[in-house]
C-alpha atoms as a PDB file:
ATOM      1  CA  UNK A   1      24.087   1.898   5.686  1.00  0.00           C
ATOM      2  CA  UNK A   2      23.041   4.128   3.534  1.00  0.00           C
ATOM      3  CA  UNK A   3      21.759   1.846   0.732  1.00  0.00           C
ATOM      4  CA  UNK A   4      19.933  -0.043   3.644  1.00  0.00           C
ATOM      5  CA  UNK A   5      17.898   3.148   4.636  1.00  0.00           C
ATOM      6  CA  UNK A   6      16.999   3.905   1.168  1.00  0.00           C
ATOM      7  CA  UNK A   7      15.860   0.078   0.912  1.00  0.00           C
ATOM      8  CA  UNK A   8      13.784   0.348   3.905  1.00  0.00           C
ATOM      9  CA  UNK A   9      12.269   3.756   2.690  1.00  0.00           C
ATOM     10  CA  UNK A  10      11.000   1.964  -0.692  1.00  0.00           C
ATOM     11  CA  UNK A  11       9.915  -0.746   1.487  1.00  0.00           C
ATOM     12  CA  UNK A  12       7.542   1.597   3.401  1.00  0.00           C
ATOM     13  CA  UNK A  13       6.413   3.194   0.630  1.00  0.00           C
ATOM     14  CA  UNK A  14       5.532  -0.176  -1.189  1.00  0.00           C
ATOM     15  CA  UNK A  15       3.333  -1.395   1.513  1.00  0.00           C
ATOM     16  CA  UNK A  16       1.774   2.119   1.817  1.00  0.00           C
ATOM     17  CA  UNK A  17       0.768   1.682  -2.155  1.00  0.00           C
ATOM     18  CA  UNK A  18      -0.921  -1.822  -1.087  1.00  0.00           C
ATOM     19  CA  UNK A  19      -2.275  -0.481   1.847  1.00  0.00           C
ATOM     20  CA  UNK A  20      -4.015   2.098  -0.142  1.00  0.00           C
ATOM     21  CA  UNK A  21      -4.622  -0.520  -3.273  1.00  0.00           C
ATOM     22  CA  UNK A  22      -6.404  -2.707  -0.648  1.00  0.00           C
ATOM     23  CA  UNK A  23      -8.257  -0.032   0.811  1.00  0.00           C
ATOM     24  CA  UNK A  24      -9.815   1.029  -2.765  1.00  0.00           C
ATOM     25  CA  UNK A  25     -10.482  -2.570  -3.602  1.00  0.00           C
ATOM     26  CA  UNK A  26     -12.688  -3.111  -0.179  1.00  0.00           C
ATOM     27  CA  UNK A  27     -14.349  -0.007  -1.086  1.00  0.00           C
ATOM     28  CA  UNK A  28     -15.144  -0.860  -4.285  1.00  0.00           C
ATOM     29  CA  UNK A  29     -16.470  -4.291  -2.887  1.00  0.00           C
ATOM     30  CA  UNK A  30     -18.503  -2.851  -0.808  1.00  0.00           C
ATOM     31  CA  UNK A  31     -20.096  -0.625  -3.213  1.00  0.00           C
ATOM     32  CA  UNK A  32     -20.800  -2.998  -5.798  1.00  0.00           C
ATOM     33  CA  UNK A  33     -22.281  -5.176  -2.961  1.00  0.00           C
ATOM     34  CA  UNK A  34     -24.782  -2.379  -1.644  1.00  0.00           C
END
């Protein structure tokens, strides 16, 4: 149980880190694009 929580936790914090890597990359897009 406990092994499972600490999976989920990395889980959540490895899409957060792609959320945020996607969110630079759009930005970035869009910057180079204007």
């Amino acid at each position: 149980m406990l092994s499972f929580e600490g999976l989920d936790f990395s889980f959540f914090f490895h899409s957060l880190f792609y959320l945020i890597l996607d969110f630079y990359l759009v930005l970035s897009f869009w910057l180079i694009l204007a």
